[in-house]
Structure formats: structure tokens, C-alpha cells
N, C-alpha and C. Protein backbone atom coordinates (compact mmCIF):
# COMPACT_ATOMS: atom_id res chain seq x y z
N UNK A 1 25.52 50.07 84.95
CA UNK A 1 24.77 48.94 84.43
C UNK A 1 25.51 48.39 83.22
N UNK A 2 25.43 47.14 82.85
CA UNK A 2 26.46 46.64 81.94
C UNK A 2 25.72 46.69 80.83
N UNK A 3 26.12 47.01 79.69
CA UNK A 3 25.46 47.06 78.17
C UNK A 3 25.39 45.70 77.54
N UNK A 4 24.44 45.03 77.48
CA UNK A 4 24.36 43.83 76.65
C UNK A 4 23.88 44.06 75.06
N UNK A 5 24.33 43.45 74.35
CA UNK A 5 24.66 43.27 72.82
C UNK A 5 23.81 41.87 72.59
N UNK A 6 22.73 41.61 72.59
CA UNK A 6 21.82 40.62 72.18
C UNK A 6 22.10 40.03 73.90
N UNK A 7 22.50 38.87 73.79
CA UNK A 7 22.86 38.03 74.95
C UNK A 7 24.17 38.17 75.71
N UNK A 8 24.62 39.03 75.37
CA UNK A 8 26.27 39.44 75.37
C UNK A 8 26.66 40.24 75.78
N UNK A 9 27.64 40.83 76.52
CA UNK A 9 28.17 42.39 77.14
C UNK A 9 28.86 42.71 76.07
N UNK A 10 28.58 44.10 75.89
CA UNK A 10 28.91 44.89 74.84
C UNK A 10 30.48 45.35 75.03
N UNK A 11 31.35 45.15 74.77
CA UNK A 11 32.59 45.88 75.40
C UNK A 11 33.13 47.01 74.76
N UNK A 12 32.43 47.05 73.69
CA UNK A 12 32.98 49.06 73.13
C UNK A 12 31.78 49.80 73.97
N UNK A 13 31.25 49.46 75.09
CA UNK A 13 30.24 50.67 75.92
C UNK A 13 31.17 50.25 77.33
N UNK A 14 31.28 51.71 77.52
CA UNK A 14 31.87 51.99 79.16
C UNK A 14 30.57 51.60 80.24
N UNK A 15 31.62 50.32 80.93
CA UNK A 15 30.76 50.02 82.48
C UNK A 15 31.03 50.67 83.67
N UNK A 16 30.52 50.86 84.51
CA UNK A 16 31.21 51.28 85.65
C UNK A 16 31.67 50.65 86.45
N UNK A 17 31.51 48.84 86.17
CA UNK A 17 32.34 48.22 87.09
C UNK A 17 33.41 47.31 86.41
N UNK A 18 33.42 48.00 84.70
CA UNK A 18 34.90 47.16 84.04
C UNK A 18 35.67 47.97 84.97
N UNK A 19 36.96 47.15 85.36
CA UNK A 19 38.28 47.66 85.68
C UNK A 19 39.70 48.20 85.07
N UNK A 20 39.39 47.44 83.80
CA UNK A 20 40.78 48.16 82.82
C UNK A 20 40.02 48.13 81.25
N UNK A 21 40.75 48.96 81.14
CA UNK A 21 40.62 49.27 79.74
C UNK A 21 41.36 48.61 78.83
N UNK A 22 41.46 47.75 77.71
CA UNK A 22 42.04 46.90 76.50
C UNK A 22 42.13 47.90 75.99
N UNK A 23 43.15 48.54 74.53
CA UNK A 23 43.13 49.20 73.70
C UNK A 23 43.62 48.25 72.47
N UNK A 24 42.61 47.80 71.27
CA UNK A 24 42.60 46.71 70.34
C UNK A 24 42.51 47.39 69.06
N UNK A 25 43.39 47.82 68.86
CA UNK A 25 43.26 48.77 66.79
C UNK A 25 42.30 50.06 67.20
N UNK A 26 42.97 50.27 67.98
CA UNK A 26 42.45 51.91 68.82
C UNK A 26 40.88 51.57 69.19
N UNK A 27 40.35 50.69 69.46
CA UNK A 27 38.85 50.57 70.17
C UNK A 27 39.24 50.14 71.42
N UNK A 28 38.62 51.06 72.15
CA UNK A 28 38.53 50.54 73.86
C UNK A 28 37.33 49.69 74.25
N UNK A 29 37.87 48.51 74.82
CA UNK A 29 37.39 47.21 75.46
C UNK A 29 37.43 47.65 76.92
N UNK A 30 36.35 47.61 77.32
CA UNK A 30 35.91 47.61 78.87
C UNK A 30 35.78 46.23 79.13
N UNK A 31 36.57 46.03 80.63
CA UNK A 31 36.49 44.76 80.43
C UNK A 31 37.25 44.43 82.19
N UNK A 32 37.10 43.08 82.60
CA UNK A 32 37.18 43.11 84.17
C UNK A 32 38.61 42.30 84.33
N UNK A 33 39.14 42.68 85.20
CA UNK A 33 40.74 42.28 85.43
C UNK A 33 40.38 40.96 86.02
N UNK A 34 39.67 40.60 86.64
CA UNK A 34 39.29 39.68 87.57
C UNK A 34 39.01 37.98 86.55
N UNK A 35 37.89 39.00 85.52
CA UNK A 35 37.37 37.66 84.61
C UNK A 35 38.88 37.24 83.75
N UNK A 36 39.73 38.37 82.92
CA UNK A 36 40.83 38.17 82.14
C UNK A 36 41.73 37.12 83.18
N UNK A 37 41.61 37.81 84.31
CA UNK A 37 42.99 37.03 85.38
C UNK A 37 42.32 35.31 85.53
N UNK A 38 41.16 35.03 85.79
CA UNK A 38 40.24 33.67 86.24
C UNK A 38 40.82 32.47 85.01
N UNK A 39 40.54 33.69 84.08
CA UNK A 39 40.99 32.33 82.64
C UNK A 39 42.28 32.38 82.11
N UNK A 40 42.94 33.59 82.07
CA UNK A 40 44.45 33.70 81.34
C UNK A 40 45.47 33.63 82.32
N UNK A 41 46.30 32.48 82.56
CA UNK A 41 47.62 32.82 83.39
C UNK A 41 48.73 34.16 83.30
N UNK A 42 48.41 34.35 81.97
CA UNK A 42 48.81 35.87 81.28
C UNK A 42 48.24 37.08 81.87
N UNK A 43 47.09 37.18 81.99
CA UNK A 43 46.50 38.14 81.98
C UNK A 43 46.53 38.39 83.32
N UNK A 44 46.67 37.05 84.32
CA UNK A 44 46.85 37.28 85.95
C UNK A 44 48.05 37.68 86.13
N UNK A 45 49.36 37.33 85.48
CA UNK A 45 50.58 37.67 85.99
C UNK A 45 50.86 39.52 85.34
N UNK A 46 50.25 40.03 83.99
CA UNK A 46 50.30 41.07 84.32
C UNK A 46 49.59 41.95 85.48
N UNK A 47 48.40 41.17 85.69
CA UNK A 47 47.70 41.75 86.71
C UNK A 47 47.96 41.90 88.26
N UNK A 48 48.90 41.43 88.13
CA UNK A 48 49.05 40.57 89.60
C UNK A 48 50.61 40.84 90.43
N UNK A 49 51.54 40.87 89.04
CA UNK A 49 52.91 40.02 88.93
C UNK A 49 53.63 42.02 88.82
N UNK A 50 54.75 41.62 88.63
CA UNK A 50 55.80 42.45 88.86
C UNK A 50 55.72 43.36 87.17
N UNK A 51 54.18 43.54 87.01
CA UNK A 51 54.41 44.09 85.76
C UNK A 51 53.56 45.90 85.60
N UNK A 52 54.05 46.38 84.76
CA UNK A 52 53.84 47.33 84.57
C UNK A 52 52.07 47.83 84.42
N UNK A 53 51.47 46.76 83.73
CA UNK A 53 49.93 46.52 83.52
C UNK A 53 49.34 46.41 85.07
N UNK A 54 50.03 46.00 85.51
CA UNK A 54 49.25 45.86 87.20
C UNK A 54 48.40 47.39 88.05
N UNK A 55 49.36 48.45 88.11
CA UNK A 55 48.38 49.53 87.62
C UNK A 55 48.10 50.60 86.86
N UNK A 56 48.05 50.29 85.42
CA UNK A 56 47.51 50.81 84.87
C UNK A 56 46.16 50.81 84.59
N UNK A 57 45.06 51.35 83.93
CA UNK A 57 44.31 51.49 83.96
C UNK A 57 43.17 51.37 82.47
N UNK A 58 44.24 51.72 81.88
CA UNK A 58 44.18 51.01 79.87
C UNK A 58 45.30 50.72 79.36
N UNK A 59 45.38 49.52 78.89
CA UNK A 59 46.48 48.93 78.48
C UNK A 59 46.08 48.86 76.89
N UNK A 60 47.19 48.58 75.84
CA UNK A 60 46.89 48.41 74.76
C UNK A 60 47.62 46.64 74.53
N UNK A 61 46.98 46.17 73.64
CA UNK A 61 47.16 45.44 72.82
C UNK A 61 47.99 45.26 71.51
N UNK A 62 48.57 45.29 71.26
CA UNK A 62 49.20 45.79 69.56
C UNK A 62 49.26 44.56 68.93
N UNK A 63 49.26 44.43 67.62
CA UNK A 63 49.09 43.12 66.62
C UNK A 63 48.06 42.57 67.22
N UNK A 64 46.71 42.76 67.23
CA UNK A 64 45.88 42.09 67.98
C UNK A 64 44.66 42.70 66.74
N UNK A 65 43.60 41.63 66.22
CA UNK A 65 42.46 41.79 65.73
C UNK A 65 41.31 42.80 66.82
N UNK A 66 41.14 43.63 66.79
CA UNK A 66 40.21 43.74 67.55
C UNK A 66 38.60 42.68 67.60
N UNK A 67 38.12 42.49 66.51
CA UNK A 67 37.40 41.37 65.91
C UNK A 67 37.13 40.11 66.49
N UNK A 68 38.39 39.91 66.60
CA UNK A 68 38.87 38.13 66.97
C UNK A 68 38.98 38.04 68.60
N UNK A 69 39.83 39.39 69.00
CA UNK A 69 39.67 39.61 70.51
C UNK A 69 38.37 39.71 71.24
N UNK A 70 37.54 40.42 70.78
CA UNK A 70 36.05 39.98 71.67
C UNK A 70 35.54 39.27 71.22
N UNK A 71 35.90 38.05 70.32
CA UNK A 71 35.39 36.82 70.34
C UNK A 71 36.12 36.01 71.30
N UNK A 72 37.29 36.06 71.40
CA UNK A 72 37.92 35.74 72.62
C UNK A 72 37.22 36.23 74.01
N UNK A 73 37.27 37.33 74.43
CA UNK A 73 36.47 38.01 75.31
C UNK A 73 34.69 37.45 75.60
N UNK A 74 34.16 37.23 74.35
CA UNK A 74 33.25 36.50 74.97
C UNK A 74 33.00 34.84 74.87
N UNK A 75 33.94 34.36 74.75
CA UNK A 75 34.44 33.21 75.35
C UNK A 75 34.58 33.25 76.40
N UNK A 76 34.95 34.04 77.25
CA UNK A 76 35.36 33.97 78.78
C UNK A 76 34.32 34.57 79.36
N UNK A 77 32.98 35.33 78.83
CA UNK A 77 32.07 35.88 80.06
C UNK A 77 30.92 35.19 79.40
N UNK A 78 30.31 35.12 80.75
CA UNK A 78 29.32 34.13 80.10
C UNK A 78 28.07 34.76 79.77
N UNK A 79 27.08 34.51 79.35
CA UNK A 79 26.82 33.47 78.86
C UNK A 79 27.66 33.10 78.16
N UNK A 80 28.13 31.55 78.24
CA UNK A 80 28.84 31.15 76.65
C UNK A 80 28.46 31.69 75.24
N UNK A 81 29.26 31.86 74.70
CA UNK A 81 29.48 32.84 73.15
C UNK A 81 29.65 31.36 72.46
N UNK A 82 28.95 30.83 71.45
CA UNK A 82 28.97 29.58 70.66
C UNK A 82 30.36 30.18 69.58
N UNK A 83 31.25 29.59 69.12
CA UNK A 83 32.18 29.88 68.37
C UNK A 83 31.51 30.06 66.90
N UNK A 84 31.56 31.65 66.03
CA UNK A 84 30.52 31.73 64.65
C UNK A 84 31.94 31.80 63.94
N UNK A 85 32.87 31.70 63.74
CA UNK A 85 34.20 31.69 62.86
C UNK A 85 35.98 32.35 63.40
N UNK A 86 36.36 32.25 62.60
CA UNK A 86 37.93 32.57 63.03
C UNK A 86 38.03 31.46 64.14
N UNK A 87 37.70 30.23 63.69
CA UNK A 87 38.22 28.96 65.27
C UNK A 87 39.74 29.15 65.12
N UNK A 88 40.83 29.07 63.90
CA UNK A 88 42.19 29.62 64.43
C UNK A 88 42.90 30.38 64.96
N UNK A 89 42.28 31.87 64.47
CA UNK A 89 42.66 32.83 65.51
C UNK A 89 42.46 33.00 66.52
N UNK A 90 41.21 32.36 67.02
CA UNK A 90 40.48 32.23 68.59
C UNK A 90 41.60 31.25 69.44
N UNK A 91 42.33 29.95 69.01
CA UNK A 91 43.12 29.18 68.90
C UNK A 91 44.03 29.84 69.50
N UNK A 92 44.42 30.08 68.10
CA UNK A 92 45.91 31.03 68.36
C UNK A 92 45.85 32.28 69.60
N UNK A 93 45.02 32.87 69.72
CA UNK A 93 45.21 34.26 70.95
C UNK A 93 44.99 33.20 72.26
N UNK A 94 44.31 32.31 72.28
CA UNK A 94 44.23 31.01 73.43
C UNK A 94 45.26 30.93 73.73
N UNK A 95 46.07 30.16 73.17
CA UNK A 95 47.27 30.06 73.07
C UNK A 95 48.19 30.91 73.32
N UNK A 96 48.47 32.01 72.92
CA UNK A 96 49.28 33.37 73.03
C UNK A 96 49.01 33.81 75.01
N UNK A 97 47.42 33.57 74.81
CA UNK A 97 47.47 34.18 76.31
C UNK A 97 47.13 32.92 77.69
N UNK A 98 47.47 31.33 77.16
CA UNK A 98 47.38 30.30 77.83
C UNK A 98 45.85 30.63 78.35
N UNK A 99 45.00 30.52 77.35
CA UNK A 99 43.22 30.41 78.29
C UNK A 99 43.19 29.22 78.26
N UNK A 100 42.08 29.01 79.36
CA UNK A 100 42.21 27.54 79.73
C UNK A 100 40.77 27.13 79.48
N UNK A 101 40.49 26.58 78.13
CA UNK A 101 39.26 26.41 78.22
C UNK A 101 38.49 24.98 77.78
């Protein structure tokens, strides 16, 4: 069953139907290859593409806010997440990982 956080999926609680694991300033992000791949051209070509992330099973992140990343993260699952601050860094990791939003 998925852990919701007010209106929100919780992603520091293990789901049983996230598929990979994020590792973000050592906190594990449960989280679905499917939703990352739908919005990030990035996130599909590791997923997808001739890359090492394709099967693994927790990947890490490095130089990455953990913070700023599941504000990113719930940008992409819905319910929509209204933007409450960091609009540049949200920007910027957009950008870094081409979301298309």
C-alpha cells in the first residue's frame, strides 16, 4: 500500500510496488521507473538505454539535494504538488534531467 504524506506519497517509506530505489544524501527514495521514465528523457534512457541503471535496483544520486529532489518527485506524481520554494533548484534539476513539464 503506498504511504501518503498529507496528499502526497511519502517516498522515504518502502512501497511494494516502487521499482527502484533513488539514493539522495544517503535517504532512500522509493519511487517508480515508469513515472521517472514518462517525464524525464533521462531517466528513460537510463532506464531503458544501454546503461548500467537499467538493472539495478538502487541507484544513487550524488550532488543532489535530497530536499529539492522530492520536490521534484512530487512534481511528477500526482496529485500535483503546488511549487512552496526552491523554484530554481526545481528549475535547475528540470533541466539537468530534461522534465517536461
Amino acid at each position: 500500500m503506498s504511504v501518503m504524506e498529507g496528499d502526497f506519497l511519502d517516498f522515504l517509506v518502502e512501497d511494494e510496488l516502487s521499482s527502484i530505489t533513488l539514493v539522495v544524501e544517503s535517504q532512500r527514495l522509493y519511487v517508480h521507473r515508469e513515472v521517472l521514465a514518462a517525464w524525464s528523457p533521462v531517466f528513460r534512457a537510463m532506464f531503458v538505454g544501454m546503461f548500467k541503471e537499467k538493472d539495478m535496483k538502487e541507484v544513487e544520486l550524488p550532488e543532489k539535494k535530497v530536499e529539492d529532489f522530492i520536490e521534484l518527485l512530487h512534481c511528477m506524481y500526482p496529485p500535483i504538488h503546488p511549487i512552496t520554494g526552491g523554484l530554481w533548484l526545481l528549475i535547475h534539476y528540470s533541466v539537468m534531467f530534461c522534465v517536461i513539464t
